[in-house]
C-alpha atoms as a PDB file:
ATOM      1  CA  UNK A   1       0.000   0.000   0.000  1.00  0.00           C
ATOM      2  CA  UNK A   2       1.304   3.411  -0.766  1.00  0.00           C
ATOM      3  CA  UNK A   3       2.189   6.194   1.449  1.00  0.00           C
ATOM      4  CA  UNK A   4      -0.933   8.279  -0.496  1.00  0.00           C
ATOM      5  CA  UNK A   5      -3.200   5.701   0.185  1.00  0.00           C
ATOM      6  CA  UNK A   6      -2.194   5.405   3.711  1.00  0.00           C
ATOM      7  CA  UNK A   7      -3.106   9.484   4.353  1.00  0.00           C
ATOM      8  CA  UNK A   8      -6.372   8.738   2.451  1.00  0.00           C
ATOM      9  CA  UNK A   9      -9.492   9.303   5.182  1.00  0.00           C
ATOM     10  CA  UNK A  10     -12.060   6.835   4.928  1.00  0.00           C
ATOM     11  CA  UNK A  11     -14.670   8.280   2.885  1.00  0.00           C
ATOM     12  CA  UNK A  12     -12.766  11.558   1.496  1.00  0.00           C
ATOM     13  CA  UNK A  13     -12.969  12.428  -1.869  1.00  0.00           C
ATOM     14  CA  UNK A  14      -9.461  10.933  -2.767  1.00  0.00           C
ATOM     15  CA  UNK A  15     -10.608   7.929  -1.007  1.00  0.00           C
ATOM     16  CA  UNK A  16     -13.396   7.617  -2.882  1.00  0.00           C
ATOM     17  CA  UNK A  17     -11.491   8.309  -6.345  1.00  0.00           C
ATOM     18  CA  UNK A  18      -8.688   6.523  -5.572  1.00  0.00           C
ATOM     19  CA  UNK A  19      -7.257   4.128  -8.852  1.00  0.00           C
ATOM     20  CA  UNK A  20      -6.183   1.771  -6.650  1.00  0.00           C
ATOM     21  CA  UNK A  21      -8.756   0.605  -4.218  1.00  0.00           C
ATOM     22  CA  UNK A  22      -8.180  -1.788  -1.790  1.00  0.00           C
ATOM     23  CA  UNK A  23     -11.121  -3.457  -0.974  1.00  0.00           C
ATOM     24  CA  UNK A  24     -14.728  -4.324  -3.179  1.00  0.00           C
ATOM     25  CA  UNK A  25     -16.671  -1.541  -0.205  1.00  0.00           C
ATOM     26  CA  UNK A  26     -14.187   1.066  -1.626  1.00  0.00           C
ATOM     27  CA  UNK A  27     -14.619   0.209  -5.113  1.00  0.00           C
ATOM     28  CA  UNK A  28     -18.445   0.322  -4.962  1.00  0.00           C
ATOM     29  CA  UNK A  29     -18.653   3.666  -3.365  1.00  0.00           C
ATOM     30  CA  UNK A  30     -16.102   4.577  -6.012  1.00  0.00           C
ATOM     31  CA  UNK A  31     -17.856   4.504  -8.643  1.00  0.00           C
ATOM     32  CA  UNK A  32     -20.977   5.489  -6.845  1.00  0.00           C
ATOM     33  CA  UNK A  33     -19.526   9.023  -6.382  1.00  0.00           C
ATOM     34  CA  UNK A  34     -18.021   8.978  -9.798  1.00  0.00           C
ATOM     35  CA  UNK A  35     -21.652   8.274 -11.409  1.00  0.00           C
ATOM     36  CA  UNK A  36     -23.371  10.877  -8.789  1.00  0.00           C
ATOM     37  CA  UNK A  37     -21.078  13.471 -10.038  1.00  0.00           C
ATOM     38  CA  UNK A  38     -21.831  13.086 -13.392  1.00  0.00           C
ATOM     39  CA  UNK A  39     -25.414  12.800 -12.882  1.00  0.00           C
ATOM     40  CA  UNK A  40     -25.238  16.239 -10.440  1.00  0.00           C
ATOM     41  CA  UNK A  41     -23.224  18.133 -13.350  1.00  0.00           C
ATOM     42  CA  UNK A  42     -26.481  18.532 -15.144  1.00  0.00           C
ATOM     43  CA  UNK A  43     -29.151  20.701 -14.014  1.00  0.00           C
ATOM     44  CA  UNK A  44     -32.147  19.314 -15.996  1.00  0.00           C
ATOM     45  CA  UNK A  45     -31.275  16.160 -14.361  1.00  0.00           C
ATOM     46  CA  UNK A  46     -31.361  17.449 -10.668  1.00  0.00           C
ATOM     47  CA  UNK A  47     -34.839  19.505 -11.598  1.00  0.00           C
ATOM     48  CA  UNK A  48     -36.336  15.977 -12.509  1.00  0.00           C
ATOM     49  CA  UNK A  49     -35.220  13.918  -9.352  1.00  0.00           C
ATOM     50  CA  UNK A  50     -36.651  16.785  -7.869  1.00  0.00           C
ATOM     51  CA  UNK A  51     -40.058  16.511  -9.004  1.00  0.00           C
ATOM     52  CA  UNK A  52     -39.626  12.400  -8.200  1.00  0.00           C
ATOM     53  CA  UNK A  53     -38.837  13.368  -4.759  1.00  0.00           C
ATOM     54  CA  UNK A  54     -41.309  15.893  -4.295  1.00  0.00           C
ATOM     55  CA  UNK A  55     -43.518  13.485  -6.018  1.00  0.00           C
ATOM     56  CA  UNK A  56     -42.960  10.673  -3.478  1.00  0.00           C
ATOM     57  CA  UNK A  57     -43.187  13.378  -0.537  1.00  0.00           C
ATOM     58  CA  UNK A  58     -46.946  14.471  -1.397  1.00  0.00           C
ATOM     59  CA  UNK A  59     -47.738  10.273  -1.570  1.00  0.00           C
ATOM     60  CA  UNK A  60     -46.500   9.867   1.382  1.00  0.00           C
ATOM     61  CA  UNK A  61     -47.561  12.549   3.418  1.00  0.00           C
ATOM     62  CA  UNK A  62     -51.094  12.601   1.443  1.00  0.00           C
ATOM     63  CA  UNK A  63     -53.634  13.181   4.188  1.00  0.00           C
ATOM     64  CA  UNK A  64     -51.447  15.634   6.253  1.00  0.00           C
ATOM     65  CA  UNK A  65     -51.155  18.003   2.899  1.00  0.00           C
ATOM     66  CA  UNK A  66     -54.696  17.693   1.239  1.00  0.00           C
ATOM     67  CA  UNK A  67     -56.792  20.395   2.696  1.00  0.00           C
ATOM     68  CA  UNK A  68     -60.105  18.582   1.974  1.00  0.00           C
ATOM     69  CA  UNK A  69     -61.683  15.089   1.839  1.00  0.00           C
ATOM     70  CA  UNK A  70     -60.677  13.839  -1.670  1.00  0.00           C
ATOM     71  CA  UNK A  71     -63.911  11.960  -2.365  1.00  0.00           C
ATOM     72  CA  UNK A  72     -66.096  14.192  -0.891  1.00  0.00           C
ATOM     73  CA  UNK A  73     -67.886  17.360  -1.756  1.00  0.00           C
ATOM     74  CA  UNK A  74     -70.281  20.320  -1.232  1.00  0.00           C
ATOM     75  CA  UNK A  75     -72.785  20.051  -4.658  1.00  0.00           C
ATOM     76  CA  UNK A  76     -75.175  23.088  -2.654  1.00  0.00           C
ATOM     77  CA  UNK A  77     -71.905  25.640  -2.106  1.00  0.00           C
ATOM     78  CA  UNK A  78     -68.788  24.414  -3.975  1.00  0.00           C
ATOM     79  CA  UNK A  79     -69.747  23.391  -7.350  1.00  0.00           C
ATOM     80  CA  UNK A  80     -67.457  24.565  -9.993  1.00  0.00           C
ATOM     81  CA  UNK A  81     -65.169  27.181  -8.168  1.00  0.00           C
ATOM     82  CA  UNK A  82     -62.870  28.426  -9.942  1.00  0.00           C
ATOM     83  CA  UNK A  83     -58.835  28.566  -8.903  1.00  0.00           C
ATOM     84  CA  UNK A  84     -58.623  30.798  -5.838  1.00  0.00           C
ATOM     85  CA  UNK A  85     -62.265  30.822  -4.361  1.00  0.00           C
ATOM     86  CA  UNK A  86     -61.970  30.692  -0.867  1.00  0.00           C
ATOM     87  CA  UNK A  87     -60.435  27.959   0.628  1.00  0.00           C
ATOM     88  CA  UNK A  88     -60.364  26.172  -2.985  1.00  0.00           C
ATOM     89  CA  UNK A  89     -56.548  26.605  -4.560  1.00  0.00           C
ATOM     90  CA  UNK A  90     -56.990  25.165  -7.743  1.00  0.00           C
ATOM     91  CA  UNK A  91     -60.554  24.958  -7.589  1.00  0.00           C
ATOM     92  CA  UNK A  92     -64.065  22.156  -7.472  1.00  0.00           C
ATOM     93  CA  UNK A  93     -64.858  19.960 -10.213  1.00  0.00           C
ATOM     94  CA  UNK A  94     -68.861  19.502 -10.919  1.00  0.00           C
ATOM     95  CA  UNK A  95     -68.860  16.963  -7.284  1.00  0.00           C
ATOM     96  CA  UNK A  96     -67.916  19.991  -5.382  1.00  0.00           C
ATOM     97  CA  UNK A  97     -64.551  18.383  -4.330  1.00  0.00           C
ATOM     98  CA  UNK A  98     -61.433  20.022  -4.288  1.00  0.00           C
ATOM     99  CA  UNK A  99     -59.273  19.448  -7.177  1.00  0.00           C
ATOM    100  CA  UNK A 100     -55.822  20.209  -5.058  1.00  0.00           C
ATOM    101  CA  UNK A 101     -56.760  17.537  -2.494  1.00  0.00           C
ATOM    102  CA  UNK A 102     -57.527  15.290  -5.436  1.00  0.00           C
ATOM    103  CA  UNK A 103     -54.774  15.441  -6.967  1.00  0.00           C
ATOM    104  CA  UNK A 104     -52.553  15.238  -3.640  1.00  0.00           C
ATOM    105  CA  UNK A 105     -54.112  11.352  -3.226  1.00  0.00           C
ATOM    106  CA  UNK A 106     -54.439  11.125  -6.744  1.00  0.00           C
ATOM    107  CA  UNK A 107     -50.173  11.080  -6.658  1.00  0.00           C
ATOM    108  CA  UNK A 108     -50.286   7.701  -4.347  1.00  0.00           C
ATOM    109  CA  UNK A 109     -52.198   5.830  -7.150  1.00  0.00           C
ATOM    110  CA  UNK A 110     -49.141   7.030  -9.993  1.00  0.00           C
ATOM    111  CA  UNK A 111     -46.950   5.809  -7.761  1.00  0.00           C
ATOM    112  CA  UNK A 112     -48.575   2.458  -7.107  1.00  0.00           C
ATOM    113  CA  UNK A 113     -48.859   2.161 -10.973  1.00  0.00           C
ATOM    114  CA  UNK A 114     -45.662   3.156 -11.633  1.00  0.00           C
ATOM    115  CA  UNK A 115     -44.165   1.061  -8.739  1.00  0.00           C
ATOM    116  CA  UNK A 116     -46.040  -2.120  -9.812  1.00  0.00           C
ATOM    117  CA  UNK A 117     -45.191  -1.716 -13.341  1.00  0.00           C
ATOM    118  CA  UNK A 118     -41.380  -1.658 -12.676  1.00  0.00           C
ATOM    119  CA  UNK A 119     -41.307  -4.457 -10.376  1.00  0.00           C
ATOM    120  CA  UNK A 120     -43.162  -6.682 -12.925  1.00  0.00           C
ATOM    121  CA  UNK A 121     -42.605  -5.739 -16.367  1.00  0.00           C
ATOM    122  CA  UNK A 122     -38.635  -5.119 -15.399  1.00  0.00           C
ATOM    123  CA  UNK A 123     -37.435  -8.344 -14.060  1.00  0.00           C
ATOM    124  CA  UNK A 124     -39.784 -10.496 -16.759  1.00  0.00           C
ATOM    125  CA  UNK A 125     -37.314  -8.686 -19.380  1.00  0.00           C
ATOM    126  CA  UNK A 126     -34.269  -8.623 -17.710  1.00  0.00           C
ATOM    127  CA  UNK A 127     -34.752 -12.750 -17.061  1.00  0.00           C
ATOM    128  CA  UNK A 128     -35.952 -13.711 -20.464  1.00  0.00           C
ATOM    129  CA  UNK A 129     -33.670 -11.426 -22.384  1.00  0.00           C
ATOM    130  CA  UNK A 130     -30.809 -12.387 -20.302  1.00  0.00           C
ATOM    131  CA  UNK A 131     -31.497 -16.114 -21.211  1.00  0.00           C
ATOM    132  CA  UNK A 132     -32.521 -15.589 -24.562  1.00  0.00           C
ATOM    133  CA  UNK A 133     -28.505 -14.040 -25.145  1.00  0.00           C
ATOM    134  CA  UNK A 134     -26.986 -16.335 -23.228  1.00  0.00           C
ATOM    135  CA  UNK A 135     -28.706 -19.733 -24.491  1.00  0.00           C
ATOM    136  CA  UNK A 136     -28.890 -18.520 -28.224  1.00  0.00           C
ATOM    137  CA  UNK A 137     -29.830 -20.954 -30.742  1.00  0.00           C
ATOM    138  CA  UNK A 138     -33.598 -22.615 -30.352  1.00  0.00           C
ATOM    139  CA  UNK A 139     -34.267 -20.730 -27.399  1.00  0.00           C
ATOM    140  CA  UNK A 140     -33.152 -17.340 -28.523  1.00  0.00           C
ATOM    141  CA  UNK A 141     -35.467 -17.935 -31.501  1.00  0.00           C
ATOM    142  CA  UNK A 142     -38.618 -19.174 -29.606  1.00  0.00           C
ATOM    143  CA  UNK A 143     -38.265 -16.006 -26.718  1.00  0.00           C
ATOM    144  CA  UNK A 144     -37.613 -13.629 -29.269  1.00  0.00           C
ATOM    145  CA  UNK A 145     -40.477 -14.620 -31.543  1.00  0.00           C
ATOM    146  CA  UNK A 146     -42.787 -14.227 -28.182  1.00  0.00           C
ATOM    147  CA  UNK A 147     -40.964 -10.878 -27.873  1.00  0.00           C
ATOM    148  CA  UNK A 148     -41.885  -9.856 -31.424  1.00  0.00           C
ATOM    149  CA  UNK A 149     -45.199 -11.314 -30.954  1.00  0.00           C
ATOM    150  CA  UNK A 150     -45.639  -8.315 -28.082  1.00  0.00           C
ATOM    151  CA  UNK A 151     -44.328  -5.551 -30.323  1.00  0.00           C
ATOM    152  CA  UNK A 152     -46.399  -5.657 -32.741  1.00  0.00           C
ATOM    153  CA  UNK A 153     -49.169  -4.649 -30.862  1.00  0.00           C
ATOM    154  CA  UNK A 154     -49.171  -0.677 -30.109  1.00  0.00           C
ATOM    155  CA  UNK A 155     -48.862  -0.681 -26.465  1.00  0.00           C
ATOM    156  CA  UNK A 156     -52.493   1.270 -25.265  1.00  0.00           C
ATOM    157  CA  UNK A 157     -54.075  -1.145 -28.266  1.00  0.00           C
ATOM    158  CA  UNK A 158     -53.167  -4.027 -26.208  1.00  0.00           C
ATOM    159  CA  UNK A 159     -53.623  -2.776 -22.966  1.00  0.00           C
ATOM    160  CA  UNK A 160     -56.900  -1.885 -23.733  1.00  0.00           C
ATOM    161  CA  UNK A 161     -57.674  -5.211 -24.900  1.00  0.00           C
ATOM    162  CA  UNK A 162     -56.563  -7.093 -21.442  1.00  0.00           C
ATOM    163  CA  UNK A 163     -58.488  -4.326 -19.629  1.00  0.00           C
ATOM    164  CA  UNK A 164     -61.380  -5.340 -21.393  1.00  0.00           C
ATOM    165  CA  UNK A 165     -61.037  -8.734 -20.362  1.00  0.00           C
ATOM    166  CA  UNK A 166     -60.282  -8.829 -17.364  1.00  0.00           C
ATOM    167  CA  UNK A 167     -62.542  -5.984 -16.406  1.00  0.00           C
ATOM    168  CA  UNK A 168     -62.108  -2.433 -15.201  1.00  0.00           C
ATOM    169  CA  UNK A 169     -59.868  -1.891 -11.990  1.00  0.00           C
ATOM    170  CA  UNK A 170     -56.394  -0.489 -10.861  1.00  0.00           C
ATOM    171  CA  UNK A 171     -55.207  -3.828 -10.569  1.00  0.00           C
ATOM    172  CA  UNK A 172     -55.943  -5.267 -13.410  1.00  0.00           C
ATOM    173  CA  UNK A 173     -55.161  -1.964 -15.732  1.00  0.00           C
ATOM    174  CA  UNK A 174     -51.651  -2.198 -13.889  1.00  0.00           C
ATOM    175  CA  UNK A 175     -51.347  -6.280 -15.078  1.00  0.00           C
ATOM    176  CA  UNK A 176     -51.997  -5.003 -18.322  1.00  0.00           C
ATOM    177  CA  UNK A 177     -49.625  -2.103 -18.157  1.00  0.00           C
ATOM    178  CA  UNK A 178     -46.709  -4.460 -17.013  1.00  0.00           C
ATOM    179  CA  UNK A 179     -47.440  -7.252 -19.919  1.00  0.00           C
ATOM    180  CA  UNK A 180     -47.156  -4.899 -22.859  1.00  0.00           C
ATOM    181  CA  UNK A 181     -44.309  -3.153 -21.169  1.00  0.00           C
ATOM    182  CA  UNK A 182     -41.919  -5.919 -21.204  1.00  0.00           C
ATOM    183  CA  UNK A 183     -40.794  -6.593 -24.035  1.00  0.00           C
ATOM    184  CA  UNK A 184     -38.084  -3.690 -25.066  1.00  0.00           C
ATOM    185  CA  UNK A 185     -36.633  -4.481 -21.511  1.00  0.00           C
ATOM    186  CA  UNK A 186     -35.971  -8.157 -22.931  1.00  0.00           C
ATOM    187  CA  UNK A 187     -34.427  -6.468 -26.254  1.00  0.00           C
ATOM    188  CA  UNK A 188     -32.257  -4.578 -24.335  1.00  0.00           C
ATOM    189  CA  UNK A 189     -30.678  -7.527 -21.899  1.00  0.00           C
ATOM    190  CA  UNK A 190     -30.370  -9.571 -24.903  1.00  0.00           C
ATOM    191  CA  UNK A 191     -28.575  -7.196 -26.856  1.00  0.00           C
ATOM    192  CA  UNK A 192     -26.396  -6.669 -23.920  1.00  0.00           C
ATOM    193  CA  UNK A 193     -26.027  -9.862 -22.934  1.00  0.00           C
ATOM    194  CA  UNK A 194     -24.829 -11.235 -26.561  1.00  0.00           C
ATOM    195  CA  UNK A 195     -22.125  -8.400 -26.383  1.00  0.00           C
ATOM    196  CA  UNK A 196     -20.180  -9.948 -23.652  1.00  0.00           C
ATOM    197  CA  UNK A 197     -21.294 -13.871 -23.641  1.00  0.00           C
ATOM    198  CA  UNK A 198     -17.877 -14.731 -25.416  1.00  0.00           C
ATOM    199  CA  UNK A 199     -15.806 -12.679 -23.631  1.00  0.00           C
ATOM    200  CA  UNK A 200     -13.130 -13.602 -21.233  1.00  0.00           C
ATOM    201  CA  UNK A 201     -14.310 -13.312 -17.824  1.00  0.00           C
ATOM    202  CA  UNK A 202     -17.392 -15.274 -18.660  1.00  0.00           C
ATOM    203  CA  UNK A 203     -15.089 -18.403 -19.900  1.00  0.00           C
ATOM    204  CA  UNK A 204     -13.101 -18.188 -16.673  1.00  0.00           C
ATOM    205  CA  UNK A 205     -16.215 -18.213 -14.673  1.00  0.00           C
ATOM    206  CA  UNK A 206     -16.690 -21.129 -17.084  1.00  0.00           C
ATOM    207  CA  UNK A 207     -13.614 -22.999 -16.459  1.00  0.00           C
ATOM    208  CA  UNK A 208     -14.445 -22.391 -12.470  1.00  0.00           C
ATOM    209  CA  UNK A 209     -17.240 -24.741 -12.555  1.00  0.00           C
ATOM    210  CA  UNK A 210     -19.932 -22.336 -12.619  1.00  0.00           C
ATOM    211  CA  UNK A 211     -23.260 -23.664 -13.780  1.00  0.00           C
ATOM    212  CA  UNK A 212     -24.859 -21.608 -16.587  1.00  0.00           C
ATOM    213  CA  UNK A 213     -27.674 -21.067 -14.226  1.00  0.00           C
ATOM    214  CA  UNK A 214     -25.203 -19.056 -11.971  1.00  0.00           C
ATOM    215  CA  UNK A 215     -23.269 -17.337 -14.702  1.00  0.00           C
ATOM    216  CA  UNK A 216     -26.489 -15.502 -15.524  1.00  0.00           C
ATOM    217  CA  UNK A 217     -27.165 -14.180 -12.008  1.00  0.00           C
ATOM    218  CA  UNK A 218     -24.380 -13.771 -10.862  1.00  0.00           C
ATOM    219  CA  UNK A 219     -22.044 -12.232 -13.594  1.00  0.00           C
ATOM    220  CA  UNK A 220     -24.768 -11.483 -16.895  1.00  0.00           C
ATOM    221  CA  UNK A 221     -27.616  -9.960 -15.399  1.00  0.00           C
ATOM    222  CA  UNK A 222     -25.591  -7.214 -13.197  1.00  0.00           C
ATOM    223  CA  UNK A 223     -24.155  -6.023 -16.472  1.00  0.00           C
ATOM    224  CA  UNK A 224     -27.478  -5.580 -17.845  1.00  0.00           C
ATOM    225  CA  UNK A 225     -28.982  -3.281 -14.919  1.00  0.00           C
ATOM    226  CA  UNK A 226     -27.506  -0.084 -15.478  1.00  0.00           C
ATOM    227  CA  UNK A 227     -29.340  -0.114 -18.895  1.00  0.00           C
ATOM    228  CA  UNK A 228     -32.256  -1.349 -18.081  1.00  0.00           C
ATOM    229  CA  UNK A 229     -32.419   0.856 -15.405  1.00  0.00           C
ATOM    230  CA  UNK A 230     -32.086   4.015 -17.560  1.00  0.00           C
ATOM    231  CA  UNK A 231     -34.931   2.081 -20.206  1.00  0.00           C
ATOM    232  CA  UNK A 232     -37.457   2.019 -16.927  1.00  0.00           C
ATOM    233  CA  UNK A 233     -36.765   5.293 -16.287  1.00  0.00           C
ATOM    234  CA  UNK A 234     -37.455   6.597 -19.189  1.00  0.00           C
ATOM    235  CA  UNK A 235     -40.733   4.334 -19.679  1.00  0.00           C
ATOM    236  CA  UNK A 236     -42.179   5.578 -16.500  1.00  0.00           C
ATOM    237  CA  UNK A 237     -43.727   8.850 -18.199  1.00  0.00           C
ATOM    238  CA  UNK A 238     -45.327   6.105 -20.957  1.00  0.00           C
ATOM    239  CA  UNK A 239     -46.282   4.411 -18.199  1.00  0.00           C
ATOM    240  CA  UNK A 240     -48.117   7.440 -16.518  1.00  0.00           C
ATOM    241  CA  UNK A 241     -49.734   8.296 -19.475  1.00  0.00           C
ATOM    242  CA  UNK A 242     -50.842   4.846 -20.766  1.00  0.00           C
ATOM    243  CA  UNK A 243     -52.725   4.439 -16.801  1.00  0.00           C
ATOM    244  CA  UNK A 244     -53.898   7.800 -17.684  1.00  0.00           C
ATOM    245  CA  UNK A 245     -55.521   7.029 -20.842  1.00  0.00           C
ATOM    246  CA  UNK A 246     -57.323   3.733 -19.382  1.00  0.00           C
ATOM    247  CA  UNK A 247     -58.161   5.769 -17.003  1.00  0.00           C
ATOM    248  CA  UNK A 248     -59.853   8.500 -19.502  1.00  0.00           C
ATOM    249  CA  UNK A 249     -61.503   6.136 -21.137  1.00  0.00           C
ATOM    250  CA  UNK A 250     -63.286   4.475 -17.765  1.00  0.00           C
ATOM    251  CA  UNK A 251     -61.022   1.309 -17.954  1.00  0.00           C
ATOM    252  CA  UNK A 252     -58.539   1.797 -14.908  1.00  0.00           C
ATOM    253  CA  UNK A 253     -59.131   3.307 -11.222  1.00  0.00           C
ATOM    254  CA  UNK A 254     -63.044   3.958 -10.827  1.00  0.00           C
ATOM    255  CA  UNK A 255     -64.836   6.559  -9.004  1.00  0.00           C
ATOM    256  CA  UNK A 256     -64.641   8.042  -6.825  1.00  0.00           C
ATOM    257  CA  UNK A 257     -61.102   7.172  -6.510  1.00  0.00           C
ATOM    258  CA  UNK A 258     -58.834  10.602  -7.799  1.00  0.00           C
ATOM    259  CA  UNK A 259     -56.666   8.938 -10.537  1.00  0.00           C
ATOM    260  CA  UNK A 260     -55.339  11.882 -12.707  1.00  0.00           C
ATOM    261  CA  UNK A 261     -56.866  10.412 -16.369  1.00  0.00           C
ATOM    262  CA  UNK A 262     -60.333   9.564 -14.955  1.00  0.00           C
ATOM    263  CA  UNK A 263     -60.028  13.177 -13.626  1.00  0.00           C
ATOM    264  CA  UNK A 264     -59.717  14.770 -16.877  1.00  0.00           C
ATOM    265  CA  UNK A 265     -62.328  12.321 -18.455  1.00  0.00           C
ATOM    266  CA  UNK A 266     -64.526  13.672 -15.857  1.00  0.00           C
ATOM    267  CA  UNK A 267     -63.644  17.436 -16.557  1.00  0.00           C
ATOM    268  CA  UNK A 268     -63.885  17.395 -20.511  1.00  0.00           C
ATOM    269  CA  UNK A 269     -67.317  18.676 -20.770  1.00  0.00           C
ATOM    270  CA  UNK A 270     -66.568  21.671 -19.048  1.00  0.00           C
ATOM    271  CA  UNK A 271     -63.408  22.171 -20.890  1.00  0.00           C
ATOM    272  CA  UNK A 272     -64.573  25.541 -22.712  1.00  0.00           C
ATOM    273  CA  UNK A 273     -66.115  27.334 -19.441  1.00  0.00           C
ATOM    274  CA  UNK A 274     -64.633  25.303 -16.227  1.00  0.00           C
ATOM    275  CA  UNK A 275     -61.407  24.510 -17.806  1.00  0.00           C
ATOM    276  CA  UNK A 276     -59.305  24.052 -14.707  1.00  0.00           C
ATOM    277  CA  UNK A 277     -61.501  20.555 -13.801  1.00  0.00           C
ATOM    278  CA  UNK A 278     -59.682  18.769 -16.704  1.00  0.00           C
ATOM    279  CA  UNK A 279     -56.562  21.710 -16.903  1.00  0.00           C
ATOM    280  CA  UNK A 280     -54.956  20.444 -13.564  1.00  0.00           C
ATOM    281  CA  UNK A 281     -54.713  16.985 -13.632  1.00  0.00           C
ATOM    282  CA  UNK A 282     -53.526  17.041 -17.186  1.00  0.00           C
ATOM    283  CA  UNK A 283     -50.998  19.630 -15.758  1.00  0.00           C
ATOM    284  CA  UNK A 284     -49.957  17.526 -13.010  1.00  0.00           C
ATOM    285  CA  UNK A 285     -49.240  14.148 -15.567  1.00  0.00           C
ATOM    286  CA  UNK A 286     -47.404  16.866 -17.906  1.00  0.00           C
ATOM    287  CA  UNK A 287     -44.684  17.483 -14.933  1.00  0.00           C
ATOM    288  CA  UNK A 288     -44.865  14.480 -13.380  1.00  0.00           C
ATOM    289  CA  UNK A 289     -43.708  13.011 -16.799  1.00  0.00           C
ATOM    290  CA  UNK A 290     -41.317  15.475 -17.587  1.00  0.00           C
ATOM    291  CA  UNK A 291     -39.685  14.809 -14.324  1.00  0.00           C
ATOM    292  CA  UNK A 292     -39.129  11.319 -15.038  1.00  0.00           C
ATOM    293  CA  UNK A 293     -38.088  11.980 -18.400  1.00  0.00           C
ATOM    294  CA  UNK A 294     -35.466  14.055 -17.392  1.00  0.00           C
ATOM    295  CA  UNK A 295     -34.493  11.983 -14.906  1.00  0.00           C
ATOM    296  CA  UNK A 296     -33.919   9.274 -16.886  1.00  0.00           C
ATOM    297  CA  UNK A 297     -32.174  11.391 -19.539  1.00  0.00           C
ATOM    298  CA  UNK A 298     -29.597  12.357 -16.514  1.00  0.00           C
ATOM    299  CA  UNK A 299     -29.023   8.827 -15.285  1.00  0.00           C
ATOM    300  CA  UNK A 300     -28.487   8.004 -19.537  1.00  0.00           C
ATOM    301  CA  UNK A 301     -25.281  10.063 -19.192  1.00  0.00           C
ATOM    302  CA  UNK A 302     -24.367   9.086 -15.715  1.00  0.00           C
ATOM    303  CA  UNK A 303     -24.097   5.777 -16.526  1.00  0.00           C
ATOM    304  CA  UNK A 304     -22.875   5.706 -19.873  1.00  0.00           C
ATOM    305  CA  UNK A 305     -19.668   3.785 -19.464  1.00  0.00           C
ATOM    306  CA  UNK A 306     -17.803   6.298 -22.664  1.00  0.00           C
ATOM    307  CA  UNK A 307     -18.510   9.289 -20.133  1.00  0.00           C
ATOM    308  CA  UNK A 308     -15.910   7.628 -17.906  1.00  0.00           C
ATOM    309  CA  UNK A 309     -12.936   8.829 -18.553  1.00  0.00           C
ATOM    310  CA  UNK A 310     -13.635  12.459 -19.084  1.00  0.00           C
END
């Protein structure tokens, strides 16, 4: 060990970007801080983790923040307010209820969507592309073909179509979400995976003993996750607007739950007088899926390996 890395403090910035680190902890955190200081170089990337985080806050603290019963009204005295009536910040809908409180709530069921979506749809790809690279030859074929099978179906089309038979709900519009959203995550391990499944390290893992089984969770499927993780990133403001539009069209969350498309679907016949009943849910999708769109532009550059070594 050098005489540098001896003065090195636990933790310090040289420690942390030190070329020779001494243990797999140090490493780790390494390139932890390298990635978070690419990602903080860029502004447009900070203002959307932003928005996630002060997305997440208003779930979470939901009932504490909404000023009025979400589901609830006043059809004799609040009918149709417009923004900045007393007590009323962004106004009634034609139920009475307050569209701020509504839309407070409404962010817990985005989340759940969003949430659900990821943890399904995400792994599905990640395992079947994964072992569609590695295995190649008949089994490559036969995933892929299921893969293409998926794609050619415009993703609302087919959601629409699973809504409709399983019947309306949250749950079952988030099922549907997660099996058309699949596919380009399998794409995208597969493609990764066939870059490296000849490569070196994988035929000394090989040589070791190690069962293919392990060789693709262990050593193929943590190459894949930094792009993947950018690709569900930058799904999630699909993913927002694809609940939204099941939603609009009476097929996802029912009444009188606050879900942001069955909101506007609610508000479009007073679009020309009321606007604000269908103007402020469609304005809360519209930064809630610019948010996650530049987020996942900022993690893009943060990860890319070529931004490395500048």
């Amino acid at each position: 060990m050098s005489v540098l890395q001896v003065s090195e403090k636990p933790y310090s910035r040289e420690w942390l970007l030190s070329e020779q680190p001494t243990s797999r902890h140090q490493a780790r955190l390494g390139r932890a801080y390298v990635i978070w200081r690419r990602f903080s170089a860029n502004r447009l990337a900070l203002a959307g983790l932003g928005i996630i985080l002060l997305l997440i806050l208003v779930a979470i603290f939901a009932d504490v923040l909404a000023p009025h019963n979400p589901v609830q009204g006043d059809l004799r005295n609040s009918r149709l307010l417009p923004p900045g009536s007393a007590g009323y910040l962004l106004g009634t809908d034609d139920q009475g209820r307050d569209i701020l409180s509504r839309l407070i709530h409404g962010s817990r069921l985005t989340l759940f969507v969003v949430v659900l979506v990821a943890i399904i749809a995400a792994p599905v790809g990640l395992i079947i592309g994964t072992v569609s690279g590695y295995a190649g030859g008949w089994v490559d074929a036969v995933l892929m073909r299921i893969t293409d099978i998926f794609l050619a179906f415009p993703k609302l089309v087919l959601a629409l179509a699973l809504v409709a038979a399983l019947g309306p709900g949250i749950e079952n519009a988030v099922l549907a979400i997660a099996v058309t959203s699949w596919p380009p995550y399998a794409r995208i391990a597969r493609a990764e995976t066939m870059t490296f499944r000849n490569s070196e390290f994988i035929s000394a893992v090989k040589l070791m003993g190690a069962s293919p089984f392990r060789i693709i969770l262990r050593h193929v499927m943590p190459l894949c996750l930094s792009s993947l993780i950018v690709r569900v990133t930058l799904d999630m403001a699909g993913i927002i607007l694809t609940a939204a539009g099941l939603g609009f069209l009476g097929l996802g969350a029912q009444p009188p739950l606050p879900e942001w498309g069955a909101m506007i679907a609610s508000g479009r016949r007073f679009i020309l007088d009321q606007w604000w009943v269908a103007a402020m849910p469609g304005a809360a999708i519209l930064i809630v899926s610019l948010g996650f769109n530049l987020l996942g532009d900022g993690l893009r550059d943060a990860l890319d390996p070529k931004e490395a070594g500048q």
